[in-house]
PDB file of N, CA and C in Angstrom:
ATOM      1  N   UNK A   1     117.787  -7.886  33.137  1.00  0.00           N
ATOM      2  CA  UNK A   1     117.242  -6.573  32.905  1.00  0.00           C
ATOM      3  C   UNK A   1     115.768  -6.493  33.287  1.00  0.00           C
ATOM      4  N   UNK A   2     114.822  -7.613  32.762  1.00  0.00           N
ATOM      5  CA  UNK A   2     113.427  -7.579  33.208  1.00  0.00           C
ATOM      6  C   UNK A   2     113.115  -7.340  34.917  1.00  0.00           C
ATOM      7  N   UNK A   3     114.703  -8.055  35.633  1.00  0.00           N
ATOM      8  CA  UNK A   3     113.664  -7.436  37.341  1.00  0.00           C
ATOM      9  C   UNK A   3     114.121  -6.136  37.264  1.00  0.00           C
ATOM     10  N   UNK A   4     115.033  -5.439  37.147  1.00  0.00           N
ATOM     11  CA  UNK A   4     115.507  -3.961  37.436  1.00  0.00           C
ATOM     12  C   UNK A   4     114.375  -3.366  36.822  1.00  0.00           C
ATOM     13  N   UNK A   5     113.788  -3.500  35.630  1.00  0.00           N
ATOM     14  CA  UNK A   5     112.851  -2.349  35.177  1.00  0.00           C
ATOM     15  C   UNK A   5     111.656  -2.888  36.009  1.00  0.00           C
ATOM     16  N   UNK A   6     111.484  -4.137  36.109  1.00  0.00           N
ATOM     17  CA  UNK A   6     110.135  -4.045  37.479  1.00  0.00           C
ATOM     18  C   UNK A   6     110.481  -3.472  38.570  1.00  0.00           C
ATOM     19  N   UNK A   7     111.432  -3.494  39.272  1.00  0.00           N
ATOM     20  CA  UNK A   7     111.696  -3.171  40.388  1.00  0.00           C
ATOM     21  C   UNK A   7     112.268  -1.498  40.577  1.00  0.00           C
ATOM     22  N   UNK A   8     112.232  -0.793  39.072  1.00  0.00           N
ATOM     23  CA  UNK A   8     112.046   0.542  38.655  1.00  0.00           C
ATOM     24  C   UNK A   8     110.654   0.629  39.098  1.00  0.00           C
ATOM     25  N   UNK A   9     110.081  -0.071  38.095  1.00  0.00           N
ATOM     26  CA  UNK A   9     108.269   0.374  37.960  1.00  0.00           C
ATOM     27  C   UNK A   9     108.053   0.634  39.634  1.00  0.00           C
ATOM     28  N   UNK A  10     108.467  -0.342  40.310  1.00  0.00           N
ATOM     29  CA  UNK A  10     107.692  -0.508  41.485  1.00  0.00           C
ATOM     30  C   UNK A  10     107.932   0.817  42.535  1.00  0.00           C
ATOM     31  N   UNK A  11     109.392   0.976  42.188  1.00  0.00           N
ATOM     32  CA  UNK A  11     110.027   2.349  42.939  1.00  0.00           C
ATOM     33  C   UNK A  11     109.022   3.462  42.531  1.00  0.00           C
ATOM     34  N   UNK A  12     108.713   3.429  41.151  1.00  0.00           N
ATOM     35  CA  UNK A  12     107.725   4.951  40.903  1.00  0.00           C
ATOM     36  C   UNK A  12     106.733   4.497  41.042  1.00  0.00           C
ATOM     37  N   UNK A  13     106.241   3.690  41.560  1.00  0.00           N
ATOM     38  CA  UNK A  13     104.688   3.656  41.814  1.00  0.00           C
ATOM     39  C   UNK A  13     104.544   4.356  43.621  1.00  0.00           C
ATOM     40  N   UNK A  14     105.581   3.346  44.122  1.00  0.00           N
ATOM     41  CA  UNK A  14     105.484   3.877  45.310  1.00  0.00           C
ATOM     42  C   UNK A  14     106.295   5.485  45.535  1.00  0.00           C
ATOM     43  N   UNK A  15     106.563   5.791  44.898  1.00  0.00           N
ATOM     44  CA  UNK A  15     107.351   7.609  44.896  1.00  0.00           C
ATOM     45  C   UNK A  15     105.715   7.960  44.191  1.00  0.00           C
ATOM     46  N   UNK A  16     105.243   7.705  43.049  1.00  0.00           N
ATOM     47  CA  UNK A  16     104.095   8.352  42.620  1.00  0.00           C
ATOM     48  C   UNK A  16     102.999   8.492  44.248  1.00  0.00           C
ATOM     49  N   UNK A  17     102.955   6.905  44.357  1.00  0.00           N
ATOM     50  CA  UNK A  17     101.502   7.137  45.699  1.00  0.00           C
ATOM     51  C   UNK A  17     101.625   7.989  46.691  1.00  0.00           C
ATOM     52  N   UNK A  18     103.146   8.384  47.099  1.00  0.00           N
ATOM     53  CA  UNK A  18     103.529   9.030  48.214  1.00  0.00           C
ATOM     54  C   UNK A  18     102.994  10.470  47.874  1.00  0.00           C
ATOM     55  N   UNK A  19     103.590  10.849  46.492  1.00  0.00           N
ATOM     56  CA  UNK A  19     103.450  12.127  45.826  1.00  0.00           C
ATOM     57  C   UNK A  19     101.530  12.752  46.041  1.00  0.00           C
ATOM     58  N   UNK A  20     101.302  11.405  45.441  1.00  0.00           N
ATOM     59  CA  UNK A  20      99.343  11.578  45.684  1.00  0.00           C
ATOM     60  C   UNK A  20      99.147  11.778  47.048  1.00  0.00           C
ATOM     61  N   UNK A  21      99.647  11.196  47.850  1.00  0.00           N
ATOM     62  CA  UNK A  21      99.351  11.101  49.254  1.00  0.00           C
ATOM     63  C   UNK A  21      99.748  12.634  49.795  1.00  0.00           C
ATOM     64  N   UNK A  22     101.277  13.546  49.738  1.00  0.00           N
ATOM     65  CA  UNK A  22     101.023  14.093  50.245  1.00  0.00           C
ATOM     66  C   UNK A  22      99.984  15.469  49.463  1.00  0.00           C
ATOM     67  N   UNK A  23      99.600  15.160  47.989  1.00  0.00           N
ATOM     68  CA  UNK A  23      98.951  16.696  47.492  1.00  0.00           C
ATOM     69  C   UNK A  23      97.219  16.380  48.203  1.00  0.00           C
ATOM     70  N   UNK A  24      96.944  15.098  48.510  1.00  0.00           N
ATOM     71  CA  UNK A  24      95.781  15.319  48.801  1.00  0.00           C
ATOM     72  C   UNK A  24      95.680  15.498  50.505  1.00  0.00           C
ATOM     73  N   UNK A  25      96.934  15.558  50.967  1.00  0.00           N
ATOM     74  CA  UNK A  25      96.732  15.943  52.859  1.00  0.00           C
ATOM     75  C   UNK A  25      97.112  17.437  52.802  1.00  0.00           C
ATOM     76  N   UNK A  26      97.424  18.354  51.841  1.00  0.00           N
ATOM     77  CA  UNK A  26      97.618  19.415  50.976  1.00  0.00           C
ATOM     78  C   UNK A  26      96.246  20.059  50.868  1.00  0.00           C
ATOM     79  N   UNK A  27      95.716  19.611  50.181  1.00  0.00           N
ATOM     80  CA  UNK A  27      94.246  19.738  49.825  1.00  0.00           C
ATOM     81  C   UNK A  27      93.141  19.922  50.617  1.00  0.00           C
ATOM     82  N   UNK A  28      93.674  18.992  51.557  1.00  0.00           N
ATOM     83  CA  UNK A  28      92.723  18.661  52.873  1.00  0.00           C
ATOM     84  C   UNK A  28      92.943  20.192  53.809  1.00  0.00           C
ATOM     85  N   UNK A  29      94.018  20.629  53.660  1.00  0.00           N
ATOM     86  CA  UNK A  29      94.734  21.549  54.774  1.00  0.00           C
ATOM     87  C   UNK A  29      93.961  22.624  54.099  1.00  0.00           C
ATOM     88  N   UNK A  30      94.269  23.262  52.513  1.00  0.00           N
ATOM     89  CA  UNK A  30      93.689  23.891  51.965  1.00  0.00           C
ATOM     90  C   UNK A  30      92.009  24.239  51.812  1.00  0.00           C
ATOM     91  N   UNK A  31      91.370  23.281  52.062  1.00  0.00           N
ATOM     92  CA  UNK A  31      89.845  23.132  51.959  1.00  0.00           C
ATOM     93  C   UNK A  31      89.351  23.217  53.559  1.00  0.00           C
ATOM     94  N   UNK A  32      90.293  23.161  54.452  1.00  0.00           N
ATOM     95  CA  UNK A  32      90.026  23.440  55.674  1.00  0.00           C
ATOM     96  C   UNK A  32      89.632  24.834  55.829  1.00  0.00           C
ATOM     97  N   UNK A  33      90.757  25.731  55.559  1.00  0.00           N
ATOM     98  CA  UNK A  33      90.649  26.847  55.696  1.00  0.00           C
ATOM     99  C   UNK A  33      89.697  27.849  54.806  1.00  0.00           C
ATOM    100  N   UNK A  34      89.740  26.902  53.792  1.00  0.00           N
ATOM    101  CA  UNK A  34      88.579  28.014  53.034  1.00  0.00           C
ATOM    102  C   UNK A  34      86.840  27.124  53.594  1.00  0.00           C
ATOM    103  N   UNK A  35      86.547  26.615  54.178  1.00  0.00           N
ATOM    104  CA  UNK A  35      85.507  26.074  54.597  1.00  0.00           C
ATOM    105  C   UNK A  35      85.177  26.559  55.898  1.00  0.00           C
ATOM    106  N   UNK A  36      86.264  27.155  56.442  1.00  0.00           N
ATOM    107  CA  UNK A  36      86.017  27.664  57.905  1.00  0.00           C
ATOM    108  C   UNK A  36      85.952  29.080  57.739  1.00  0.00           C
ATOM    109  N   UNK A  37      86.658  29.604  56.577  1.00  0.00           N
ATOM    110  CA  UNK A  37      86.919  31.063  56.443  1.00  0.00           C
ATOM    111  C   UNK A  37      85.539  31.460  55.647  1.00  0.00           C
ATOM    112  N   UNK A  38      84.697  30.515  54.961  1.00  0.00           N
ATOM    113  CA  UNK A  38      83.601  30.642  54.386  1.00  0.00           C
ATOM    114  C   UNK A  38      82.600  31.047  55.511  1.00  0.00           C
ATOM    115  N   UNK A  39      82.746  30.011  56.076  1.00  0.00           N
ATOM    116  CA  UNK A  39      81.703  30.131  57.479  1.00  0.00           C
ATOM    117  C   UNK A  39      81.754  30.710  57.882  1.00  0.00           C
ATOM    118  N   UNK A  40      83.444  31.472  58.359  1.00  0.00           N
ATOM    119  CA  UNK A  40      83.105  33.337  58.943  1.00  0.00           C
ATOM    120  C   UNK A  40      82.590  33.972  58.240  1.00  0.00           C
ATOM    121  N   UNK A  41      82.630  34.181  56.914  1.00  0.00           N
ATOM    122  CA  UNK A  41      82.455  35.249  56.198  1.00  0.00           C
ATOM    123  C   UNK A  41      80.855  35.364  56.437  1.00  0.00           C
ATOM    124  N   UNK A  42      79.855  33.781  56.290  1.00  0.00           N
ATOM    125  CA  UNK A  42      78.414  34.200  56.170  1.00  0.00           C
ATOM    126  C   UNK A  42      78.000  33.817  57.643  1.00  0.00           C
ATOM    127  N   UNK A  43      78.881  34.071  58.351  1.00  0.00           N
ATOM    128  CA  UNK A  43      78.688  34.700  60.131  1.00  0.00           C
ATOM    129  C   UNK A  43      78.046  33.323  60.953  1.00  0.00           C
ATOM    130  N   UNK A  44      78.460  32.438  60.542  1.00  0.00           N
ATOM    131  CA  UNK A  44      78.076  30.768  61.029  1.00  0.00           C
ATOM    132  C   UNK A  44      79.484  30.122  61.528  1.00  0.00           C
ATOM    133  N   UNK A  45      79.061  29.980  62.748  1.00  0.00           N
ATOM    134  CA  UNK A  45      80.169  29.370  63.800  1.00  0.00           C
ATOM    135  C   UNK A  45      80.065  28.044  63.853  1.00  0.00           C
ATOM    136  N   UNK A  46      80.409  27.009  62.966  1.00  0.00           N
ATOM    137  CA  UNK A  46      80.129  25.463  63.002  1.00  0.00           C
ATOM    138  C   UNK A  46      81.322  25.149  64.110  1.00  0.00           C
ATOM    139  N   UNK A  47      81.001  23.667  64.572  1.00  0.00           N
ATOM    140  CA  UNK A  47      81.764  23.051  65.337  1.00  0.00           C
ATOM    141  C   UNK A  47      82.769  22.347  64.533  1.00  0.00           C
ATOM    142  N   UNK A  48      84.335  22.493  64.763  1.00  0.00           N
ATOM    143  CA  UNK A  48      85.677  21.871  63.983  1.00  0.00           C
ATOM    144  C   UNK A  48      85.387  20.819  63.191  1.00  0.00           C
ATOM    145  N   UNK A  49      84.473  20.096  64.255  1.00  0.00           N
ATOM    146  CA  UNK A  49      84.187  18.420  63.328  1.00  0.00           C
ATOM    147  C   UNK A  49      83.289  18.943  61.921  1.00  0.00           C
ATOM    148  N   UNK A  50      82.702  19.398  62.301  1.00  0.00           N
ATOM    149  CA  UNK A  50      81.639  19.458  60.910  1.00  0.00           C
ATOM    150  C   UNK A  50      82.312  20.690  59.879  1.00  0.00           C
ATOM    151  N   UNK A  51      83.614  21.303  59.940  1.00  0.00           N
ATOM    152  CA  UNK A  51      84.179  21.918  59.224  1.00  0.00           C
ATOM    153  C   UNK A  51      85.264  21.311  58.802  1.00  0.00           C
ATOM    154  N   UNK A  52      85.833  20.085  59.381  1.00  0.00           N
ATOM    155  CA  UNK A  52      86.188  19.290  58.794  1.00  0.00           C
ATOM    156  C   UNK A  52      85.963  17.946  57.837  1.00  0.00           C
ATOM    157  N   UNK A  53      84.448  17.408  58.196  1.00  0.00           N
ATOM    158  CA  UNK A  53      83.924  16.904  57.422  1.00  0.00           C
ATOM    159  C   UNK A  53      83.662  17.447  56.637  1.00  0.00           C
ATOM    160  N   UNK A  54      83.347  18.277  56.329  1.00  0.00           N
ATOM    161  CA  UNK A  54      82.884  19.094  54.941  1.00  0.00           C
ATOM    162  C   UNK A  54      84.300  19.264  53.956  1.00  0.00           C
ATOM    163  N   UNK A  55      84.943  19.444  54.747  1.00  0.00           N
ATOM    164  CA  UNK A  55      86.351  19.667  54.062  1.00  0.00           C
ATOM    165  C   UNK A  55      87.234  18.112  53.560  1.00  0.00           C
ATOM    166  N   UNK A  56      86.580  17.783  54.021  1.00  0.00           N
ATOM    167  CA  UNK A  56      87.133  15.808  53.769  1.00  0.00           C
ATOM    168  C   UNK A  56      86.257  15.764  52.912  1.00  0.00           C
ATOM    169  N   UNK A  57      84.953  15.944  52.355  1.00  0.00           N
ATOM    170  CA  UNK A  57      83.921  15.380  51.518  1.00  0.00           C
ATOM    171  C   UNK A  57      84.623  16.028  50.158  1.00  0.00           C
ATOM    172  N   UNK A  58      85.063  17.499  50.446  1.00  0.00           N
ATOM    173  CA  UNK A  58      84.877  18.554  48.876  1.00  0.00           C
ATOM    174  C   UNK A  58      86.388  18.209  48.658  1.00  0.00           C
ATOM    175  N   UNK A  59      87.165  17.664  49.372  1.00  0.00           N
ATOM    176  CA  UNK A  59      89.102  16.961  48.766  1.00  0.00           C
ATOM    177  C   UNK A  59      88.808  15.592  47.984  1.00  0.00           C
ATOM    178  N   UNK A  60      87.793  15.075  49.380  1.00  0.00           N
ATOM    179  CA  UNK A  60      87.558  13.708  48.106  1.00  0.00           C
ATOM    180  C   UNK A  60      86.803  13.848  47.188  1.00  0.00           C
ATOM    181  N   UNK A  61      85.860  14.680  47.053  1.00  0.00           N
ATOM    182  CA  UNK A  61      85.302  14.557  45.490  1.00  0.00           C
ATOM    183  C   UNK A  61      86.356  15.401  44.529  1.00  0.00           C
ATOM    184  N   UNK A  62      87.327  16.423  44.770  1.00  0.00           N
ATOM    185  CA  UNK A  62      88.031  17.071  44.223  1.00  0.00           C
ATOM    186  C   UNK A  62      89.041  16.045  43.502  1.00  0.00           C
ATOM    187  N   UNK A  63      89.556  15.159  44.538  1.00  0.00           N
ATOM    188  CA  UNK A  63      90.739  13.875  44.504  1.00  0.00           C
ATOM    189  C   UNK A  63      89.877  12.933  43.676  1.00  0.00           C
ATOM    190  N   UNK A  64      88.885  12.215  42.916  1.00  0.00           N
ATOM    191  CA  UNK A  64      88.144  11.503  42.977  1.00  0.00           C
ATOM    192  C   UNK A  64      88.000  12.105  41.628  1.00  0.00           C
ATOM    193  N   UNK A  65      87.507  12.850  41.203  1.00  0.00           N
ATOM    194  CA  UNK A  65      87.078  14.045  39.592  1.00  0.00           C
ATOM    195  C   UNK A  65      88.098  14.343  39.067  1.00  0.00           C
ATOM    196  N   UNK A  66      89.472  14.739  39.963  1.00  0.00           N
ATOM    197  CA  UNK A  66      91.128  14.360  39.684  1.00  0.00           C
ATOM    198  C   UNK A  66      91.296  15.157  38.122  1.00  0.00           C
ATOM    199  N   UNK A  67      90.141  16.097  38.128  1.00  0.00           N
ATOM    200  CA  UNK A  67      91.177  16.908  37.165  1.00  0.00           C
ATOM    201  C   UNK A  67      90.696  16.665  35.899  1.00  0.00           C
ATOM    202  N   UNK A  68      89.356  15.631  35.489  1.00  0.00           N
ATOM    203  CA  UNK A  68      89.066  15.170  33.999  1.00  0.00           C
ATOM    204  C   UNK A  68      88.806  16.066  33.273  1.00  0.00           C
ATOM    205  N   UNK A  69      88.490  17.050  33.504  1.00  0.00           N
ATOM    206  CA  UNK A  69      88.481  18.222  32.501  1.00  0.00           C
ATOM    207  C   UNK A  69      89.301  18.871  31.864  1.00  0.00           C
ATOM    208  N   UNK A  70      90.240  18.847  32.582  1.00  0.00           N
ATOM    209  CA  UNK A  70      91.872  19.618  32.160  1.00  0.00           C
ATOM    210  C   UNK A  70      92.235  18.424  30.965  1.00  0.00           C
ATOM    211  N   UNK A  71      92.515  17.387  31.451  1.00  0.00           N
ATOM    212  CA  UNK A  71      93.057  16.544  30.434  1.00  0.00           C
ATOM    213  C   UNK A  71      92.828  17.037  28.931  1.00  0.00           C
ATOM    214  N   UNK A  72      91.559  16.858  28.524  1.00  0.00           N
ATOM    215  CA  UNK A  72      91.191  17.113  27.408  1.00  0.00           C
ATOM    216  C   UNK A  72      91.129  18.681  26.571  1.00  0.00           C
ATOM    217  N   UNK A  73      91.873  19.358  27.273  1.00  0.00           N
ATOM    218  CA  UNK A  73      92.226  20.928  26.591  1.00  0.00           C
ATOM    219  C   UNK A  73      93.186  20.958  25.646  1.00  0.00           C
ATOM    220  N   UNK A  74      94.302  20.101  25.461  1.00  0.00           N
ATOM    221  CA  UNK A  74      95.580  20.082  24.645  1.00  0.00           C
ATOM    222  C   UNK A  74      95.096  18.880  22.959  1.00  0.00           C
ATOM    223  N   UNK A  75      93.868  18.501  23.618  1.00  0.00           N
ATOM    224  CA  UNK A  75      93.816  16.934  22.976  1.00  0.00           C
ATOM    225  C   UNK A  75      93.105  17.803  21.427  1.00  0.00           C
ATOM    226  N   UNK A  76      93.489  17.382  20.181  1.00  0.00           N
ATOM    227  CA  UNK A  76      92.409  17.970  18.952  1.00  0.00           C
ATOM    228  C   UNK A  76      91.600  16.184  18.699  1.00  0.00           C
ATOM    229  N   UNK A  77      90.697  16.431  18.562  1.00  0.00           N
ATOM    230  CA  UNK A  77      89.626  15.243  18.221  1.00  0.00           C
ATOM    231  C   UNK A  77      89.529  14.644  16.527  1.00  0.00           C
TER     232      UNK A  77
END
């Protein structure tokens, strides 16, 4: 019984990472468009690369901060 439930664990770790993997290429897609659609709005024509770096910086700090605030709304102290 001890390898099946490791070899459970291991199945949801790798179904979990995949899961992470695709919400943050999700994220990435999402922060694209509002980073470029920003830039139209205040009439600044950046070049793709640097609207994509920007958009890679604000997923990974988004992916990275992962939400610690939410956690603690349900929690009584």
């Amino acid at each position: 019984m001890g390898f099946l439930d490791s070899f459970g664990a291991l199945v949801s770790s790798i179904v979990a990472a995949v899961v992470m993997l695709v919400f943050a290429i999700l994220s990435l897609f999402v922060t694209v468009f509002v980073v470029s659609t920003a830039a139209g709005v205040a009439g600044l024509s950046p070049d793709g690369n640097f609207v994509v770096l920007a958009a890679a910086i604000i997923a990974a700090a988004a992916i990275v901060a992962g939400g610690s605030g939410l956690t603690t709304l349900g929690e009584t102290a």
